[in-house]
N, C-alpha and C. Protein backbone atom coordinates (compact mmCIF):
# COMPACT_ATOMS: atom_id res chain seq x y z
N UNK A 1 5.10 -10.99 -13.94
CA UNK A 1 5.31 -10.98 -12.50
C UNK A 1 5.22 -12.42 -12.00
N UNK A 2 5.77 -12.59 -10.71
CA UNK A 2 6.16 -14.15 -10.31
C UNK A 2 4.62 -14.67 -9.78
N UNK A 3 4.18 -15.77 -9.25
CA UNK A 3 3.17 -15.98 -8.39
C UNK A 3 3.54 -15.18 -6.81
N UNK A 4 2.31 -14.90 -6.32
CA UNK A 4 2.43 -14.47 -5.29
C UNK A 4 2.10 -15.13 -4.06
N UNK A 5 3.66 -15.30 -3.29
CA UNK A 5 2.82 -16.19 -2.14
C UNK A 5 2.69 -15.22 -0.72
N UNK A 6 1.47 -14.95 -0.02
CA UNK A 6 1.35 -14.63 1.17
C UNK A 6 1.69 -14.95 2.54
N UNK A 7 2.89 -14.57 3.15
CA UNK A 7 3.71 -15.78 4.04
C UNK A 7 2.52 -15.09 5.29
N UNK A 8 2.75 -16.01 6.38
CA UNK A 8 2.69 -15.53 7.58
C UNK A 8 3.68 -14.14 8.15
N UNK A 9 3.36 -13.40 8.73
CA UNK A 9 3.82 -12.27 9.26
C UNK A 9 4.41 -13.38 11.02
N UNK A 10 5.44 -13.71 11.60
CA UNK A 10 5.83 -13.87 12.67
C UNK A 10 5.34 -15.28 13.30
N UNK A 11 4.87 -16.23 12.10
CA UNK A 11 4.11 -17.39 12.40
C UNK A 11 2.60 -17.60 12.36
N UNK A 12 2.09 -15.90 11.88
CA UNK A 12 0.62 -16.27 12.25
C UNK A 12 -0.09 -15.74 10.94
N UNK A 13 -1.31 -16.25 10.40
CA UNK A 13 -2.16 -16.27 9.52
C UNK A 13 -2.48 -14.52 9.33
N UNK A 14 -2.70 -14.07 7.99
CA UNK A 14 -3.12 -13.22 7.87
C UNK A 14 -4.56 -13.21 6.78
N UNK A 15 -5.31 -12.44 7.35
CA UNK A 15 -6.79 -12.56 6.16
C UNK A 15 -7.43 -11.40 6.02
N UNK A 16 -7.37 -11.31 4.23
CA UNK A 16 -7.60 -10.05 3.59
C UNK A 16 -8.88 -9.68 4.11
N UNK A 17 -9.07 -8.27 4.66
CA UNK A 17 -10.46 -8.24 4.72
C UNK A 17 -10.95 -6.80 3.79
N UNK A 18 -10.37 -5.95 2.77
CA UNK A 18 -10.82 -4.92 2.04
C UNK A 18 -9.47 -4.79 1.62
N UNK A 19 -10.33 -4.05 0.46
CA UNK A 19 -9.78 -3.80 -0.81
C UNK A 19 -9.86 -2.39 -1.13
N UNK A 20 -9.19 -1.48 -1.85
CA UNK A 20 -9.69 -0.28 -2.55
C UNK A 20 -8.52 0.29 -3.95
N UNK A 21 -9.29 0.78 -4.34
CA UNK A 21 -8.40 1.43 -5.75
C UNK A 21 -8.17 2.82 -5.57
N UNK A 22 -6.77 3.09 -5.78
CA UNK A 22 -6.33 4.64 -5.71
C UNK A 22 -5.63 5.06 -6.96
N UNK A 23 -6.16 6.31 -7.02
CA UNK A 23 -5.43 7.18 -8.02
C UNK A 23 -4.56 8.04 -7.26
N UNK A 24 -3.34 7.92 -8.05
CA UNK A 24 -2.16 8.40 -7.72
C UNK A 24 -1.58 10.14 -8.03
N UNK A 25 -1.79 11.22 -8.22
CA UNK A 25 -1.91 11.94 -8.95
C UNK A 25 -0.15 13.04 -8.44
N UNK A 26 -0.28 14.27 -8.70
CA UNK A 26 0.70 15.28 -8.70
C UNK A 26 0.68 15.63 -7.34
N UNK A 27 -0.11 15.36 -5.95
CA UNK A 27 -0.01 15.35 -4.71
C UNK A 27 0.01 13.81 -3.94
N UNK A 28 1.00 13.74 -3.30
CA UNK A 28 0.94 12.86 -2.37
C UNK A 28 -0.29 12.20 -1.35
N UNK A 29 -0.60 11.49 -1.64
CA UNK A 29 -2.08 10.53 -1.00
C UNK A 29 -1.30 9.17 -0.40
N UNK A 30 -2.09 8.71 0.71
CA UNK A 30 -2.15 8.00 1.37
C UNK A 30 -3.18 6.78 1.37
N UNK A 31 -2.82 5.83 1.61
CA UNK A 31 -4.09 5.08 2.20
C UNK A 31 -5.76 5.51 2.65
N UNK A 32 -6.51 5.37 2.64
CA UNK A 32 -7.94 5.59 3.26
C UNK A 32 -8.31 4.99 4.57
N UNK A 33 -7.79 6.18 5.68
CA UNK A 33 -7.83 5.52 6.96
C UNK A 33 -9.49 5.11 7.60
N UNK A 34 -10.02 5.05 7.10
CA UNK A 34 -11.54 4.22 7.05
C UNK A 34 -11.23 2.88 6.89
N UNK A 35 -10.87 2.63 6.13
CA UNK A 35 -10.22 1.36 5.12
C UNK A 35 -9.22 1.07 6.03
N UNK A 36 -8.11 1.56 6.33
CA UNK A 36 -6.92 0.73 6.84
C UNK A 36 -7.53 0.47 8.79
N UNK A 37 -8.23 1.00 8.83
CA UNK A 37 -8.56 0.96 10.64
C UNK A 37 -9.83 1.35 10.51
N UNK A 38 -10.86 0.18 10.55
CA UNK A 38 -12.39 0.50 10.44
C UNK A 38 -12.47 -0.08 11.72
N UNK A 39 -13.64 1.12 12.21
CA UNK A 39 -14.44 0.79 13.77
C UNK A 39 -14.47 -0.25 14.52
N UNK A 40 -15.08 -1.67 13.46
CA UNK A 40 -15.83 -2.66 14.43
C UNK A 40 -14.65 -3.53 13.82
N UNK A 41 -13.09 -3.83 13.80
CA UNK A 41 -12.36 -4.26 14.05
C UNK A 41 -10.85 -4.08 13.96
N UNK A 42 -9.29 -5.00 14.04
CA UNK A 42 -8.57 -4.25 13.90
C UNK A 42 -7.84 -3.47 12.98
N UNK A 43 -7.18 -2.80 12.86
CA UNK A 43 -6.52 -1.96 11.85
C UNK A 43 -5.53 -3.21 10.81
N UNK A 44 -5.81 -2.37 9.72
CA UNK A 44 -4.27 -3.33 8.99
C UNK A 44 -2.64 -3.87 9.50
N UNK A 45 -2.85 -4.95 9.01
CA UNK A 45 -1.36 -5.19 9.48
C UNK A 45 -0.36 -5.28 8.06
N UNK A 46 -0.89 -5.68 6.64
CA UNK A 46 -0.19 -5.37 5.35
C UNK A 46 -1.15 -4.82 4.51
N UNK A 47 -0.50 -4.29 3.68
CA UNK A 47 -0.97 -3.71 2.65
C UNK A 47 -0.17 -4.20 1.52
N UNK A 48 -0.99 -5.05 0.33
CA UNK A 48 -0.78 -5.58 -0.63
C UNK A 48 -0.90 -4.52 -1.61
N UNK A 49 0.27 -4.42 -2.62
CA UNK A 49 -0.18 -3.40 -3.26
C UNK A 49 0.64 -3.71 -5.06
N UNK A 50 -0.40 -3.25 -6.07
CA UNK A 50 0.18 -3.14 -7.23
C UNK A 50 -0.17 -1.83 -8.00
N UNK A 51 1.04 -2.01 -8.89
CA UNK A 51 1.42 -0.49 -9.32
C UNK A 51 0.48 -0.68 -11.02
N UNK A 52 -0.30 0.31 -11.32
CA UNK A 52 -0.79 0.22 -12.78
C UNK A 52 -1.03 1.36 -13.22
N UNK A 53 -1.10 1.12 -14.61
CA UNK A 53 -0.63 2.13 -15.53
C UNK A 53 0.42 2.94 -15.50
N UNK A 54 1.45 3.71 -14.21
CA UNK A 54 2.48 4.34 -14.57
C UNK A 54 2.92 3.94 -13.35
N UNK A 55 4.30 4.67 -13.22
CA UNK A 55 5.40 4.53 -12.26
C UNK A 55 4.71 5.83 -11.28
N UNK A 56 5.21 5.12 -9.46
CA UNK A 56 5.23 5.96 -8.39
C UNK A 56 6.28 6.08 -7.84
N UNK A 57 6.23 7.58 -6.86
CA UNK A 57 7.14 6.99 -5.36
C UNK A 57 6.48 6.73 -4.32
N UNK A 58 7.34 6.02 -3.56
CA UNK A 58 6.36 6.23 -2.28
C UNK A 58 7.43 6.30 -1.37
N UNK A 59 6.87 6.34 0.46
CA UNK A 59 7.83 6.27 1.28
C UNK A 59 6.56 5.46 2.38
N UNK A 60 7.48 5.15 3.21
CA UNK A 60 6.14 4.75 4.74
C UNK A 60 7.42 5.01 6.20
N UNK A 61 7.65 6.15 5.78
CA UNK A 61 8.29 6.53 6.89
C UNK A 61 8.23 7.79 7.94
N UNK A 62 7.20 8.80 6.99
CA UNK A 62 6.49 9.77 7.55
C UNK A 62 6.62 11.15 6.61
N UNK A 63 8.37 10.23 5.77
CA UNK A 63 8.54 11.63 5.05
C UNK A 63 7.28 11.47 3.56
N UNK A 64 7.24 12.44 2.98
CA UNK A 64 6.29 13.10 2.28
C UNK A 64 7.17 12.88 0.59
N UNK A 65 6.72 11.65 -0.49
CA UNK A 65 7.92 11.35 -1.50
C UNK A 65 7.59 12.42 -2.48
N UNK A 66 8.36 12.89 -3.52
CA UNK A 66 7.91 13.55 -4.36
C UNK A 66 8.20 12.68 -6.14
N UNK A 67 8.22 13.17 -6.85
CA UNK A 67 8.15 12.67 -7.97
C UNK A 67 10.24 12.19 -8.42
N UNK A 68 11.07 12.96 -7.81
CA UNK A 68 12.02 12.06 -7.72
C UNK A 68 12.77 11.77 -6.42
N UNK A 69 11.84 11.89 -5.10
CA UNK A 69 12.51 11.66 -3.76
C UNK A 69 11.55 10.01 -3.44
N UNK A 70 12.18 9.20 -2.69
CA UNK A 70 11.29 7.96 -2.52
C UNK A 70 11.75 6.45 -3.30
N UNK A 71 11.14 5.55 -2.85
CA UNK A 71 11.45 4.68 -3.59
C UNK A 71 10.64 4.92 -4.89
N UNK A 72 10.80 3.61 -5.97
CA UNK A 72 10.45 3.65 -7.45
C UNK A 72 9.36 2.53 -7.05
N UNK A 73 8.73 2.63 -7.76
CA UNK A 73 7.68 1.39 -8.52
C UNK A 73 7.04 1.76 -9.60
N UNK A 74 7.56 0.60 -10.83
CA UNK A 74 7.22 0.80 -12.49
C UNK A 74 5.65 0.19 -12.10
N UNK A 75 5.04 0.71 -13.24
CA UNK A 75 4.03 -0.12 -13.47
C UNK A 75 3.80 -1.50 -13.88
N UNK A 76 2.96 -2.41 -13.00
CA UNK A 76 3.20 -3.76 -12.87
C UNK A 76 3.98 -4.07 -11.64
N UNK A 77 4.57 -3.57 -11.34
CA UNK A 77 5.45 -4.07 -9.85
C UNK A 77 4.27 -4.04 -8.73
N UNK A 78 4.55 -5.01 -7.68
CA UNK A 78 4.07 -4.92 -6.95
C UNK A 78 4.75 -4.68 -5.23
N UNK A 79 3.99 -3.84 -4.51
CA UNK A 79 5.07 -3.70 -3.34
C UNK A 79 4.30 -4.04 -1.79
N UNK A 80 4.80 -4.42 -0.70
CA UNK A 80 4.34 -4.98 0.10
C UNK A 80 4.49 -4.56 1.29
N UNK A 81 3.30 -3.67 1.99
CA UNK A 81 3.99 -2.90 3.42
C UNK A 81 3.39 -3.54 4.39
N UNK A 82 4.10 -3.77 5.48
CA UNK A 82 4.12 -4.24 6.67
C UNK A 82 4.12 -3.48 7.85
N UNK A 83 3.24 -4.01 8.89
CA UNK A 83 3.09 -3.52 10.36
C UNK A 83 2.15 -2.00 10.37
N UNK A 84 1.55 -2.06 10.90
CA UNK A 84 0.45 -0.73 11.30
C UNK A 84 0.77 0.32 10.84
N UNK A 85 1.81 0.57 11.96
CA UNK A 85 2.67 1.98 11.52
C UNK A 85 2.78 1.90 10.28
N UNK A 86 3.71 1.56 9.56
CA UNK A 86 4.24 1.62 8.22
C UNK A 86 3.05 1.82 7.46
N UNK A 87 1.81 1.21 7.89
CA UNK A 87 0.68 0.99 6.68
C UNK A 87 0.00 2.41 6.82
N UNK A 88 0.00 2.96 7.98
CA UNK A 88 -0.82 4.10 8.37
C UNK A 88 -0.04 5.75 7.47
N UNK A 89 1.60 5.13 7.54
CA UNK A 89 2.33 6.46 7.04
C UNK A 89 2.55 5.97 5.48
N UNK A 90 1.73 5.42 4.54
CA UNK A 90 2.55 5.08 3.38
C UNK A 90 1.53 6.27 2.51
N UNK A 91 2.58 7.00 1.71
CA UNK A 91 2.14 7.95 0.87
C UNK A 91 2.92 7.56 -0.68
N UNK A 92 2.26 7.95 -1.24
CA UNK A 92 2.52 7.78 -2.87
C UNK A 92 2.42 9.47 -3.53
N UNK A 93 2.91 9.16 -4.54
CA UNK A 93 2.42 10.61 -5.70
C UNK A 93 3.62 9.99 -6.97
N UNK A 94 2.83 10.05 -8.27
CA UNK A 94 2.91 9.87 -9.59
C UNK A 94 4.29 10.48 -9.83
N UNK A 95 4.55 9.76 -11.05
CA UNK A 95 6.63 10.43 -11.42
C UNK A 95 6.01 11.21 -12.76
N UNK A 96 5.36 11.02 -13.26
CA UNK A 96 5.07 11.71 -14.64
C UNK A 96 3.35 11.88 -14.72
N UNK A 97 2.68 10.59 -14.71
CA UNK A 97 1.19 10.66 -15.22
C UNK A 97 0.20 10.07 -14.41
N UNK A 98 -0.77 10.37 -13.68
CA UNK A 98 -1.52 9.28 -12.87
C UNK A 98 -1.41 8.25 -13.16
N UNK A 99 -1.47 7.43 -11.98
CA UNK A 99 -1.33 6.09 -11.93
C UNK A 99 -2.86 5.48 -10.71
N UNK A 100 -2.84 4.31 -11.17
CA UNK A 100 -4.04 3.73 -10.01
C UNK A 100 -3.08 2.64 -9.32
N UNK A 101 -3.66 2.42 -8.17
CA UNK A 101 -3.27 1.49 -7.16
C UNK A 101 -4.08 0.80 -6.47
N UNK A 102 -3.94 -0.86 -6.73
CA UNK A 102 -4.69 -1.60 -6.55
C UNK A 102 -4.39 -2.17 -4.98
N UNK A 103 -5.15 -2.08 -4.00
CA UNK A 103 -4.53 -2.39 -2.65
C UNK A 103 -5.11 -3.37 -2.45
N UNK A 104 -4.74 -4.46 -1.75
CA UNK A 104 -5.74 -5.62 -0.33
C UNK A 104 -5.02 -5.55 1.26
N UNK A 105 -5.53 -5.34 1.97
CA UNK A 105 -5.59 -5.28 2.89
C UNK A 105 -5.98 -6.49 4.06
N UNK A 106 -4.59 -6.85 5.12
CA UNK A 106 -4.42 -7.67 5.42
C UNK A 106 -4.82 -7.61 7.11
N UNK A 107 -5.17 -8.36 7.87
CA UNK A 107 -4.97 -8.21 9.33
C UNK A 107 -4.58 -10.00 10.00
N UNK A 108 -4.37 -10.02 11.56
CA UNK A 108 -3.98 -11.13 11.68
C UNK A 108 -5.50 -12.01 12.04
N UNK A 109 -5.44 -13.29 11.76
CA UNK A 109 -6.34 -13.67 11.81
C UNK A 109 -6.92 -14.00 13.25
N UNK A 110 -8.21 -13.50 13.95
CA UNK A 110 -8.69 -13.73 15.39
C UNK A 110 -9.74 -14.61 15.48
C-alpha cells in the first residue's frame, strides 16, 4: 500500500481523536456511535479505515450492503469516508469470512 497522506478536508486541519477495531461478520454493522459522536465533543468528520484479513462491502448511503451488493474492499485496502453524514450511515458485512476493521477517527481541529 502507498504512504498515506491526510489532506485537509476544505482547507482546515483534521485531528484523530479515537480509534476502534471491528469485526465484520454475516450481518451488516456500522460504526460505534459512542465513538463516532461522543458527548463532551464533536462528532466525526472522517473515518480512516483499513480492510484486514478478508474482503467487505460496504455502502454510506443508508442502503444496507450485502455480501455481493456495495462497494468491494480486498483485504489490505484501505478506504476513506468523509463528512458526518456519510460517517454516521457507513455499514459493512463480510463477502465470505470475517474480517476486522481497523478505524481512526477524524474531527476538525478547534
Amino acid at each position: 500500500m502507498a504512504n498515506l497522506i491526510m489532506a485537509p478536508v476544505g482547507g482546515q486541519d483534521l485531528t484523530v481523536f479515537a480509534y476502534e477495531d471491528i469485526t465484520v461478520a454475516d450481518s451488516s454493522i456500522g460504526f460505534t456511535t459512542a465513538t463516532i459522536a461522543p458527548s463532551t465533543h464533536g462528532p466525526a468528520h472522517r473515518a480512516f479505515v483499513t480492510t484486514e484479513t478478508d474482503s467487505i462491502r460496504w455502502t454510506c448511503d443508508g442502503t444496507t450492503p450485502t455480501s455481493t451488493k456495495g462497494h468491494l474492499s480486498y483485504a489490505g485496502e484501505a478506504i476513506e469516508i468523509e463528512g458526518i453524514a456519510n460517517v454516521a450511515a457507513f455499514r459493512a458485512i463480510r463477502v465470505t469470512t470475517d474480517a476486522t476493521l481497523r478505524v481512526s477517527y477524524s474531527r476538525f481541529y478547534r
